[in-house]
PDB file of N, CA and C in Angstrom:
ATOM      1  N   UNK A   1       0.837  -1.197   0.000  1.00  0.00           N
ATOM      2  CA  UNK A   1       0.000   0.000   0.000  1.00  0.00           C
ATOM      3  C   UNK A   1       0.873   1.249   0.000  1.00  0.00           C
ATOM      4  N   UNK A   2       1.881   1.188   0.888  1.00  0.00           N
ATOM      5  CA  UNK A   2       2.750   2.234   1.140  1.00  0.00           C
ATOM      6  C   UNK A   2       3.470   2.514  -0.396  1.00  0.00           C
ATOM      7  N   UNK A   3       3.855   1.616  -1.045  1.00  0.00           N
ATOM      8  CA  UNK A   3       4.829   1.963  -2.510  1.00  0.00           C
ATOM      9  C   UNK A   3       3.543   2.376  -3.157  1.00  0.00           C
ATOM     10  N   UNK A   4       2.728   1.781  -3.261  1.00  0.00           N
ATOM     11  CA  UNK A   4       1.749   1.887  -4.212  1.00  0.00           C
ATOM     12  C   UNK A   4       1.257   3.230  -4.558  1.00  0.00           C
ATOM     13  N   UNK A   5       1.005   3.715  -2.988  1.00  0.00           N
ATOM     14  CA  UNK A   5       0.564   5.562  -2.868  1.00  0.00           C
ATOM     15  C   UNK A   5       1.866   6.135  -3.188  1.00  0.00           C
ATOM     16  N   UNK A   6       2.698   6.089  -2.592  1.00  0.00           N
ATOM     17  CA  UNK A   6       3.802   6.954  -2.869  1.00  0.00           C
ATOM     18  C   UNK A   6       4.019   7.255  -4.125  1.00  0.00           C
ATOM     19  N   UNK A   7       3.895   6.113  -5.192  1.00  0.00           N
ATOM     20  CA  UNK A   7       4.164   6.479  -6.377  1.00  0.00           C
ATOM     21  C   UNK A   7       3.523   6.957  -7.072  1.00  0.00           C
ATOM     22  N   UNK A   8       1.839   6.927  -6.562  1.00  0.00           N
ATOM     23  CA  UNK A   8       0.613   7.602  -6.987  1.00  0.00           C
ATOM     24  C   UNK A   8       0.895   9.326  -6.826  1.00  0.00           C
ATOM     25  N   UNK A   9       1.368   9.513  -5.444  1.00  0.00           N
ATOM     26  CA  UNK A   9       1.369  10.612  -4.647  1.00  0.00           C
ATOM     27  C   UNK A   9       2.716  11.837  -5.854  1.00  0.00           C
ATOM     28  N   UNK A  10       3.730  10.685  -5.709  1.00  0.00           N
ATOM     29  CA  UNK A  10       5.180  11.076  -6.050  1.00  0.00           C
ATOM     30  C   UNK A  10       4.730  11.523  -8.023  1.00  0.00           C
ATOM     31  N   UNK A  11       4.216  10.926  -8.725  1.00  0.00           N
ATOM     32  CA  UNK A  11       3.827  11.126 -10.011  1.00  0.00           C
ATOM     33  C   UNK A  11       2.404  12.267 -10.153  1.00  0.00           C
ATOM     34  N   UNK A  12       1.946  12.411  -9.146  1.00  0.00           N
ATOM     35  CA  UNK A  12       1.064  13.694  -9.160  1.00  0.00           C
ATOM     36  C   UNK A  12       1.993  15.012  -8.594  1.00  0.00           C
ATOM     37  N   UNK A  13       3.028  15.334  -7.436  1.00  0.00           N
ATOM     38  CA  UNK A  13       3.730  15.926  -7.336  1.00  0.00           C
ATOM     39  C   UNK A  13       4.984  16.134  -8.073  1.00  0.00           C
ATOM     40  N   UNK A  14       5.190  15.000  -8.756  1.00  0.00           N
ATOM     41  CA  UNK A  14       6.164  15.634 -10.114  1.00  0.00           C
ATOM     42  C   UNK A  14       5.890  16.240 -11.179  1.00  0.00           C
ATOM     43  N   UNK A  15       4.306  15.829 -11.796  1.00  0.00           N
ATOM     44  CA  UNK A  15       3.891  16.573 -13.102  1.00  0.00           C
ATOM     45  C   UNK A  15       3.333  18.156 -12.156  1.00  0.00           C
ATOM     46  N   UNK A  16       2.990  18.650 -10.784  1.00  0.00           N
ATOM     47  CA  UNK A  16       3.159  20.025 -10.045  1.00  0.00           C
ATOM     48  C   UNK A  16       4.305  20.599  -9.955  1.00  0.00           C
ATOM     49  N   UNK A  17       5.545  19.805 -10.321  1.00  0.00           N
ATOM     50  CA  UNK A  17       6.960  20.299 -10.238  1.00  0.00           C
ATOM     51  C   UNK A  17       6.995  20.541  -8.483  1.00  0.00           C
ATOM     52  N   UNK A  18       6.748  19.760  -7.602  1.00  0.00           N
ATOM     53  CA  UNK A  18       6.485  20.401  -6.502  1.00  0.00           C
ATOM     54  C   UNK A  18       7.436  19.260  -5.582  1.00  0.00           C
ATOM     55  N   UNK A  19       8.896  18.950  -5.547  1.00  0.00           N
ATOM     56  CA  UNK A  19       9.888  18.446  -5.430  1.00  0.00           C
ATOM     57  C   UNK A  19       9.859  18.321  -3.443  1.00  0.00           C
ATOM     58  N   UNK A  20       9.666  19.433  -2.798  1.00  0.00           N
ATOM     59  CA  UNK A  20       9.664  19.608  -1.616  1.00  0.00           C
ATOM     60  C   UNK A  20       8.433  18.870  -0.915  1.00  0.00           C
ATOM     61  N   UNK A  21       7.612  19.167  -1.667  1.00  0.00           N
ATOM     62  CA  UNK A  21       6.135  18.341  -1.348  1.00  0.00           C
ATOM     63  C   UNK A  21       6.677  16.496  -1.569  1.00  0.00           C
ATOM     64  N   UNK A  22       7.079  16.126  -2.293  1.00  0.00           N
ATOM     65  CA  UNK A  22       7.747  14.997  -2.665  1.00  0.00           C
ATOM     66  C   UNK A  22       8.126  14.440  -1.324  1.00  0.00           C
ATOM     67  N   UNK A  23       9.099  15.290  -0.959  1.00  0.00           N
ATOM     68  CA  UNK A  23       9.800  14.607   0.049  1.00  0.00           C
ATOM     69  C   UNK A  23       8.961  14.875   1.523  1.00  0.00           C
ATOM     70  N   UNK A  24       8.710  15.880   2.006  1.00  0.00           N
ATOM     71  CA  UNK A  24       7.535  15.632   2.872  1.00  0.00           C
ATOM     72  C   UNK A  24       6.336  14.509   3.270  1.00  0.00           C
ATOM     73  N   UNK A  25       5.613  14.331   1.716  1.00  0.00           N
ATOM     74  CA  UNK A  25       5.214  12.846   1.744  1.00  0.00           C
ATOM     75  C   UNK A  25       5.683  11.452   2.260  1.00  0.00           C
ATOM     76  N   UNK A  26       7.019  11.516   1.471  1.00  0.00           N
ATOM     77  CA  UNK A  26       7.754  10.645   1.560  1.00  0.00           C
ATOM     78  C   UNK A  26       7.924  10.440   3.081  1.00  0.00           C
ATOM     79  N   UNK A  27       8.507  11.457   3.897  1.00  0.00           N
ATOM     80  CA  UNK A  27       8.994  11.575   5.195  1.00  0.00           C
ATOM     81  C   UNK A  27       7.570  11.001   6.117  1.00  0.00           C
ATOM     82  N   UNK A  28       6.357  11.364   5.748  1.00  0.00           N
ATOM     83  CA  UNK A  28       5.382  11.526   6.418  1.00  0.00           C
ATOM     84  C   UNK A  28       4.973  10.294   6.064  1.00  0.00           C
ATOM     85  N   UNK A  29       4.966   9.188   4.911  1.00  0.00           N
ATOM     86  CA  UNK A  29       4.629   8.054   4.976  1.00  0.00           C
ATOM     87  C   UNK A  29       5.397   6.674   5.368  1.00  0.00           C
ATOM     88  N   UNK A  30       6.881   7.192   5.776  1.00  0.00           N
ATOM     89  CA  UNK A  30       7.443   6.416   6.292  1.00  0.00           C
ATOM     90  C   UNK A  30       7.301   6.412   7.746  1.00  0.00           C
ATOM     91  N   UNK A  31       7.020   7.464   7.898  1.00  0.00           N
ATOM     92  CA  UNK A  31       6.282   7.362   9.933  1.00  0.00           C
ATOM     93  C   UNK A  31       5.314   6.994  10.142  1.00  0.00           C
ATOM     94  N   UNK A  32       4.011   6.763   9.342  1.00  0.00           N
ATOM     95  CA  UNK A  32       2.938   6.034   9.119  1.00  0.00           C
ATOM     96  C   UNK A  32       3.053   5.031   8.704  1.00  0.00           C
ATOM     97  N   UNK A  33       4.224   4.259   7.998  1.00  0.00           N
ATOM     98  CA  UNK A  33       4.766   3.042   8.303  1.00  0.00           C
ATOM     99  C   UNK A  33       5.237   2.229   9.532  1.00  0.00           C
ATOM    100  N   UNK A  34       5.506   2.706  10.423  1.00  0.00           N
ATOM    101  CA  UNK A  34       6.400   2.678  11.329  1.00  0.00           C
ATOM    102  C   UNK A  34       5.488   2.398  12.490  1.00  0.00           C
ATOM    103  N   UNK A  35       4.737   3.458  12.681  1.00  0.00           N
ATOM    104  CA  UNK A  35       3.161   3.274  12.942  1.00  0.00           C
ATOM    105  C   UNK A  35       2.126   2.184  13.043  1.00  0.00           C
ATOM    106  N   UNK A  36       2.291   1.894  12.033  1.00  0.00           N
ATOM    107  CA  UNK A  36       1.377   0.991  11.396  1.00  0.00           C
ATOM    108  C   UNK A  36       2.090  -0.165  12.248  1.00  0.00           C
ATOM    109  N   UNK A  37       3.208  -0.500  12.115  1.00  0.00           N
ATOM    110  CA  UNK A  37       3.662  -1.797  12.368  1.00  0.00           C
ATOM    111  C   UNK A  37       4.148  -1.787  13.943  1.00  0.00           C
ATOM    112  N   UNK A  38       3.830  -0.908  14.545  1.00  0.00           N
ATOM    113  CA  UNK A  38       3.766  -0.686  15.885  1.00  0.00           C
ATOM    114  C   UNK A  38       2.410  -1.225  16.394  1.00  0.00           C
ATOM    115  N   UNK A  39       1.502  -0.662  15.431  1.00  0.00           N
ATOM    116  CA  UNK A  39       0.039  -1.088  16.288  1.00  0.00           C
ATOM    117  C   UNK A  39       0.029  -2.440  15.792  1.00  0.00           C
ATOM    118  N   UNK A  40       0.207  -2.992  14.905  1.00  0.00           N
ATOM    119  CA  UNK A  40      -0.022  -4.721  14.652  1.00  0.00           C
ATOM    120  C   UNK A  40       0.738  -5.543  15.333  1.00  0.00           C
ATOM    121  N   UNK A  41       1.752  -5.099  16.151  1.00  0.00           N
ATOM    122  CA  UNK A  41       2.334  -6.055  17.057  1.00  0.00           C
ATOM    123  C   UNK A  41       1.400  -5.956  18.379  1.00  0.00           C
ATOM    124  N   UNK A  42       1.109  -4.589  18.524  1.00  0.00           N
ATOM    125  CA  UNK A  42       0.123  -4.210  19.588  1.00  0.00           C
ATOM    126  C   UNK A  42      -1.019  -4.989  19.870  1.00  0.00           C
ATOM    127  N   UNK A  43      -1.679  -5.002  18.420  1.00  0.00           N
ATOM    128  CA  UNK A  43      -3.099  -5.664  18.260  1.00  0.00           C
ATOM    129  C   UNK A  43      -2.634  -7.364  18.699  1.00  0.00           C
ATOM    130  N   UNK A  44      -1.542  -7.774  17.812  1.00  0.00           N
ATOM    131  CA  UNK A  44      -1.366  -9.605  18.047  1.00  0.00           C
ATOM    132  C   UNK A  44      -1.245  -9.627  19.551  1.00  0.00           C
ATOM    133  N   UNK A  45      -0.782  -8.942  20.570  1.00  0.00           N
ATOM    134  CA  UNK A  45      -1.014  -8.979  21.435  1.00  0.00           C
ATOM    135  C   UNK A  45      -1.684  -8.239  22.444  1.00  0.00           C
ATOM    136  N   UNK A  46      -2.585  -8.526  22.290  1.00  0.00           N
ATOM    137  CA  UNK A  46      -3.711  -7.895  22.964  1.00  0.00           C
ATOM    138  C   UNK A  46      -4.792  -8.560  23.540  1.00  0.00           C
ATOM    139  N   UNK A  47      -4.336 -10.027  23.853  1.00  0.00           N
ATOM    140  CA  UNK A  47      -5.382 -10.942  24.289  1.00  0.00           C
ATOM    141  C   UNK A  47      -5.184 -11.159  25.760  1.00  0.00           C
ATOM    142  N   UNK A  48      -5.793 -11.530  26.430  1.00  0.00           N
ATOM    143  CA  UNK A  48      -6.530 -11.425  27.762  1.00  0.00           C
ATOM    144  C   UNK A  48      -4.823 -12.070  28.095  1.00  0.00           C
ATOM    145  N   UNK A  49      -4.208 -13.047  27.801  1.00  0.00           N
ATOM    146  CA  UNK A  49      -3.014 -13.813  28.695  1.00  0.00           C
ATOM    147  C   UNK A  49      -1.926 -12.924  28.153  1.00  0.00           C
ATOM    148  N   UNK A  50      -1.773 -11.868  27.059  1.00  0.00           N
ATOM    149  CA  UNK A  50      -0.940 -11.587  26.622  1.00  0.00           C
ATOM    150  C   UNK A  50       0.376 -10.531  27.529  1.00  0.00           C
ATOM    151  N   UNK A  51      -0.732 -10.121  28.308  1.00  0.00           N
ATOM    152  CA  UNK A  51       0.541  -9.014  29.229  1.00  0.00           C
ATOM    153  C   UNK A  51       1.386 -10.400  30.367  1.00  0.00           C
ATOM    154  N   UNK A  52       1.501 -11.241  30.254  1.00  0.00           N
ATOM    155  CA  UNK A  52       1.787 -12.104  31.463  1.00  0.00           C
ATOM    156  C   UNK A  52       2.982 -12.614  30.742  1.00  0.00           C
ATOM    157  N   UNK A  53       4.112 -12.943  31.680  1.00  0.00           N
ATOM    158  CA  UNK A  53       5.174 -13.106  31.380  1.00  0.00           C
ATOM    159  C   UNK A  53       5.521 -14.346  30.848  1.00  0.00           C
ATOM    160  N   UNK A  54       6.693 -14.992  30.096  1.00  0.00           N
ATOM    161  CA  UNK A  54       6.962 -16.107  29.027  1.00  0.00           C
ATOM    162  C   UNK A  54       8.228 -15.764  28.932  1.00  0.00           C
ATOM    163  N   UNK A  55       8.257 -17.422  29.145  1.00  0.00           N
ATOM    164  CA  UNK A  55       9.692 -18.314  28.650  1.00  0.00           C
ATOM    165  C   UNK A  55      10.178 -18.929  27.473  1.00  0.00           C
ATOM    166  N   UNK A  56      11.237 -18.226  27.060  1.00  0.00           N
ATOM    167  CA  UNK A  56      11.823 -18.233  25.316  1.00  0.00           C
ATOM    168  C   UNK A  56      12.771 -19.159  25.434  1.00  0.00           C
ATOM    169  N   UNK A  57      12.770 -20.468  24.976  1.00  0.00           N
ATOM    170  CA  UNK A  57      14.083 -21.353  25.174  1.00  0.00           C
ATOM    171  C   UNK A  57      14.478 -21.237  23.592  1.00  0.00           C
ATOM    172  N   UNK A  58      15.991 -21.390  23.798  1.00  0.00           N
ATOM    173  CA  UNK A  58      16.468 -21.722  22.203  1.00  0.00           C
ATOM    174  C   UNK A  58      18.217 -22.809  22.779  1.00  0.00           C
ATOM    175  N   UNK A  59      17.771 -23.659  21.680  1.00  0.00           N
ATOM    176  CA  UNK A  59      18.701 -24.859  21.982  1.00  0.00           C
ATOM    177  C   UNK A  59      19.451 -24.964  20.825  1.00  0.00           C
ATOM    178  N   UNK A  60      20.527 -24.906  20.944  1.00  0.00           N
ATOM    179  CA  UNK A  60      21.274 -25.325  19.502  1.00  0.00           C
ATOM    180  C   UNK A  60      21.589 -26.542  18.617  1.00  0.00           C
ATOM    181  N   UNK A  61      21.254 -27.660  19.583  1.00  0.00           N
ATOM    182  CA  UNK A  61      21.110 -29.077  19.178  1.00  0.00           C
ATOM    183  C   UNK A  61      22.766 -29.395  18.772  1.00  0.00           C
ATOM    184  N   UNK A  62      22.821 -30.330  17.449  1.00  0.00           N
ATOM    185  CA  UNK A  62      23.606 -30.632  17.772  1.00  0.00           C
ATOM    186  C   UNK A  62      24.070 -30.361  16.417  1.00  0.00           C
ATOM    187  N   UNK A  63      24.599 -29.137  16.594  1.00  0.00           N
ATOM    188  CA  UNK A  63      25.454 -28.778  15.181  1.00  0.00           C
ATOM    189  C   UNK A  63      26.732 -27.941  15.322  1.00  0.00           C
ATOM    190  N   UNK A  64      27.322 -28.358  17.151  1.00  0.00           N
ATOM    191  CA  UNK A  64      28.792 -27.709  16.626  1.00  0.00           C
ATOM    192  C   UNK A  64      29.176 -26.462  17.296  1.00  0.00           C
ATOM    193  N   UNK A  65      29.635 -26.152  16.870  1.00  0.00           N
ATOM    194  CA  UNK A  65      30.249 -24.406  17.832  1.00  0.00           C
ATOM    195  C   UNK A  65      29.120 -23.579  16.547  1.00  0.00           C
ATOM    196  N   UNK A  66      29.224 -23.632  15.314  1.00  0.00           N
ATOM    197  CA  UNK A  66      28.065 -23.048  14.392  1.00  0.00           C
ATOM    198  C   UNK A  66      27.246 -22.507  14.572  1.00  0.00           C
ATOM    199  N   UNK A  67      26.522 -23.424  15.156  1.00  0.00           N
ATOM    200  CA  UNK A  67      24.855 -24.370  15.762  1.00  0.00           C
ATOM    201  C   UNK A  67      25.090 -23.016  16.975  1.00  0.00           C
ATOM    202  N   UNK A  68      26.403 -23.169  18.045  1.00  0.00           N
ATOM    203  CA  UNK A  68      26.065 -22.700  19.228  1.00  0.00           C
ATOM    204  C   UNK A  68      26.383 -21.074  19.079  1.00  0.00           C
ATOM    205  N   UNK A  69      26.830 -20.637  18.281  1.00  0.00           N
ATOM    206  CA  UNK A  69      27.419 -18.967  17.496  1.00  0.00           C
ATOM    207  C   UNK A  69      25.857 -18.475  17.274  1.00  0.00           C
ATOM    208  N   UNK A  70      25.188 -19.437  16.379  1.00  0.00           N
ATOM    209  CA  UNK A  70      23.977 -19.350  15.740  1.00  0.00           C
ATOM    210  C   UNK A  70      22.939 -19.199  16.795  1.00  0.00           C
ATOM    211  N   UNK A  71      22.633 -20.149  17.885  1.00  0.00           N
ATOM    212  CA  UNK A  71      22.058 -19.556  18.765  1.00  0.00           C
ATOM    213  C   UNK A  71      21.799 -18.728  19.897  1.00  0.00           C
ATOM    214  N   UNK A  72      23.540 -18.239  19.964  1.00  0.00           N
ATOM    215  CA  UNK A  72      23.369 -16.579  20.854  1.00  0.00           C
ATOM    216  C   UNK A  72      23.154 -15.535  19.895  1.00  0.00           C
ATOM    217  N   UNK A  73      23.516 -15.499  18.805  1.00  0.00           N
ATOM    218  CA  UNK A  73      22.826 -14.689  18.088  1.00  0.00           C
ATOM    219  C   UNK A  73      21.380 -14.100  18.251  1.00  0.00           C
ATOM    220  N   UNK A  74      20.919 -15.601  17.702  1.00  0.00           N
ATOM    221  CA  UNK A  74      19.122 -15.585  17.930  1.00  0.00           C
ATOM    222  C   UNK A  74      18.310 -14.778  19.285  1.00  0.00           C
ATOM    223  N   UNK A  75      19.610 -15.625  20.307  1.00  0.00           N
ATOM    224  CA  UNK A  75      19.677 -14.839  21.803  1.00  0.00           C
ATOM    225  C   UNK A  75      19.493 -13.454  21.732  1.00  0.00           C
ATOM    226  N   UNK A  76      20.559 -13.084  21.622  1.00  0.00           N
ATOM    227  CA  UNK A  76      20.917 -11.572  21.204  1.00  0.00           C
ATOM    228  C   UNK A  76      19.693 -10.623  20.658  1.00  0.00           C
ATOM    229  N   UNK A  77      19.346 -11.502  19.637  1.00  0.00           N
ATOM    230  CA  UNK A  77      18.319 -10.893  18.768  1.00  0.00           C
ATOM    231  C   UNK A  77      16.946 -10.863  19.372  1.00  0.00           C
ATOM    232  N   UNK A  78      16.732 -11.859  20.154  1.00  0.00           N
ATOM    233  CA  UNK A  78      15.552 -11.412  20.859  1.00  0.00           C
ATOM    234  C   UNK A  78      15.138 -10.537  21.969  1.00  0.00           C
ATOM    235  N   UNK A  79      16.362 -10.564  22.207  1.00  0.00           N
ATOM    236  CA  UNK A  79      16.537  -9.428  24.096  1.00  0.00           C
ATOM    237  C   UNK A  79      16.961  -8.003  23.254  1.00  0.00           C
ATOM    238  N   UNK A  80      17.151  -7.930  22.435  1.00  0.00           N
ATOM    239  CA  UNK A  80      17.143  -6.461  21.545  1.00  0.00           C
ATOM    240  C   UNK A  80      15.663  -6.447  21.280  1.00  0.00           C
ATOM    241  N   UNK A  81      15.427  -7.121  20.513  1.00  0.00           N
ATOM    242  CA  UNK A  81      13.975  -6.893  20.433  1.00  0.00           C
ATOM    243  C   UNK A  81      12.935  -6.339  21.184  1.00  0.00           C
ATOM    244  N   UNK A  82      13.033  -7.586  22.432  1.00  0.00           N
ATOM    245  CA  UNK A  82      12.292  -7.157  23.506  1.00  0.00           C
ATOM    246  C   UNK A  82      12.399  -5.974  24.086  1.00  0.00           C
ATOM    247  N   UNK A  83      13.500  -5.311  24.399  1.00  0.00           N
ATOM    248  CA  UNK A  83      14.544  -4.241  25.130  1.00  0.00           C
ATOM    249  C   UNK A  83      13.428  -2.891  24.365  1.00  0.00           C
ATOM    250  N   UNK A  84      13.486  -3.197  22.615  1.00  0.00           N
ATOM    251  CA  UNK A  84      13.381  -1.674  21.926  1.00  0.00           C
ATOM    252  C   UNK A  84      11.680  -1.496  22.485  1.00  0.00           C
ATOM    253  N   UNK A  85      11.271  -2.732  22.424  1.00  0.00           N
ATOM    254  CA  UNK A  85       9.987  -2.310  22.877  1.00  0.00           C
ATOM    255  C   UNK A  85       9.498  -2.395  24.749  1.00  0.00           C
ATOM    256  N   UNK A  86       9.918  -2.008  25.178  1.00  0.00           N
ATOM    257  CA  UNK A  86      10.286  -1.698  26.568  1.00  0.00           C
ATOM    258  C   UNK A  86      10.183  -2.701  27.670  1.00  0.00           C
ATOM    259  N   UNK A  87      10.298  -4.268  27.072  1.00  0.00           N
ATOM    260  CA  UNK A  87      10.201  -5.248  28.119  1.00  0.00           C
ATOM    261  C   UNK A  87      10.635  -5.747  28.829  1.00  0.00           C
ATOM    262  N   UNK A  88      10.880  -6.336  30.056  1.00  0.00           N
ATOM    263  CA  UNK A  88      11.654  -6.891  30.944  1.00  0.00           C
ATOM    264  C   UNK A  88      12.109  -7.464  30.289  1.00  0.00           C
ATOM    265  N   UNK A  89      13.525  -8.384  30.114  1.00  0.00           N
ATOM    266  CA  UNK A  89      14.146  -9.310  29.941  1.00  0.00           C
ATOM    267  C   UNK A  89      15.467  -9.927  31.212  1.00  0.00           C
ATOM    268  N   UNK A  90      14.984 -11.210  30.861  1.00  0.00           N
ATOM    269  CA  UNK A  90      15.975 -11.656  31.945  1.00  0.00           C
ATOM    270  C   UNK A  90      16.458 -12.797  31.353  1.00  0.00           C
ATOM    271  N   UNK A  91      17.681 -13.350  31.792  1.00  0.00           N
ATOM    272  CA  UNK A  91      18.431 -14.334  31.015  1.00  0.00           C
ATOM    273  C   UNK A  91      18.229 -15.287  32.443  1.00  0.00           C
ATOM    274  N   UNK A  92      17.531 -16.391  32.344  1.00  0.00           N
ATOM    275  CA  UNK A  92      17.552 -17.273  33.717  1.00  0.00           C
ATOM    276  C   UNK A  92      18.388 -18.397  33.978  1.00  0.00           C
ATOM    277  N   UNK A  93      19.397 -18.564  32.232  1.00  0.00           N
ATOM    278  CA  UNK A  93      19.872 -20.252  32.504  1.00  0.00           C
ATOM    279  C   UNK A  93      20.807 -19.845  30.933  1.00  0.00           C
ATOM    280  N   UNK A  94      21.975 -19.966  30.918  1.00  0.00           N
ATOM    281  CA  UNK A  94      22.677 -19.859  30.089  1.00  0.00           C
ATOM    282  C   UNK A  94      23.975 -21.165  30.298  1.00  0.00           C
ATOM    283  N   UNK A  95      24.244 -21.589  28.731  1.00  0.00           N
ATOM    284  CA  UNK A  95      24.985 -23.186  29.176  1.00  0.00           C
ATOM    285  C   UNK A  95      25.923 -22.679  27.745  1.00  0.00           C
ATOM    286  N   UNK A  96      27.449 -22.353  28.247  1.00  0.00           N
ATOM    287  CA  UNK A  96      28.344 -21.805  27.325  1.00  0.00           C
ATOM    288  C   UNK A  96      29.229 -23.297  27.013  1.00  0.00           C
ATOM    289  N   UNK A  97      29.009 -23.565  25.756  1.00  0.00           N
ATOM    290  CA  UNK A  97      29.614 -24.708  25.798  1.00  0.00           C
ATOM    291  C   UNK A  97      30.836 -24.368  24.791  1.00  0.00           C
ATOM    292  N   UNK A  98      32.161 -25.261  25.500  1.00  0.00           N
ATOM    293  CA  UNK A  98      33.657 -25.030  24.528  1.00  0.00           C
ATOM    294  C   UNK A  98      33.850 -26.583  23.909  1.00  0.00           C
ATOM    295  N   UNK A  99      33.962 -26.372  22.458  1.00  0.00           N
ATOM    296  CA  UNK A  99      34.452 -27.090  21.744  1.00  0.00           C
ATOM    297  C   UNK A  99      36.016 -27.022  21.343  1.00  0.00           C
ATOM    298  N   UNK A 100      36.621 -27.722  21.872  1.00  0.00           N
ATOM    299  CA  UNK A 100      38.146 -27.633  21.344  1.00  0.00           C
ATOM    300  C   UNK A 100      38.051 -29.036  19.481  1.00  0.00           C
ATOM    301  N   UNK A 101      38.850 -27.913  19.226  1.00  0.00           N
ATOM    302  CA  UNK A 101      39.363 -28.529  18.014  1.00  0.00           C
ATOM    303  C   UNK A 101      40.602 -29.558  17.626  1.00  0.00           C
TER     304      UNK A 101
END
């Protein structure tokens, strides 16, 4: 929807020669992007159990130092996640495993 208008928007403000208007749009529909995808995480959670707290396990199985790189990453990536949108996070059980070569 968002490309779709813009280019609707952007091809009516170019045949106005109106270049500044261009980018205003532009600016103003990427925050209404942004927006947008703020409230749909909002809405998916918005069910009666949803404010109550949860346990994220991630296991690397058995693929290696790779496997185990690969899943602090994932780690990583979810406690950022959580963090930008202002949630507790707590790490309760962490298992650093060394592979010698």
């Amino acid at each position: 929807l968002h490309k779709t208008y813009q280019c609707r928007v952007h091809g009516e403000a170019y045949a106005a020669n109106e270049e500044s208007l261009i980018q205003e749009l532009i600016v103003d529909l990427d925050r209404v992007d942004v927006a947008l995808a703020d409230l749909e995480v909002r809405r998916m959670l918005a069910g009666e159990m949803d404010n109550k707290d949860c346990y994220l396990t991630i296991n690397s199985g058995a693929g290696g130092t790779e496997a185990c790189d690969w899943a602090q990453m994932l780690s990583r990536m979810y406690q950022r996640w959580a963090a930008k949108r202002g949630w507790k996070v707590e790490v309760v059980d962490f298992v650093d495993i060394f592979f010698e070569q």
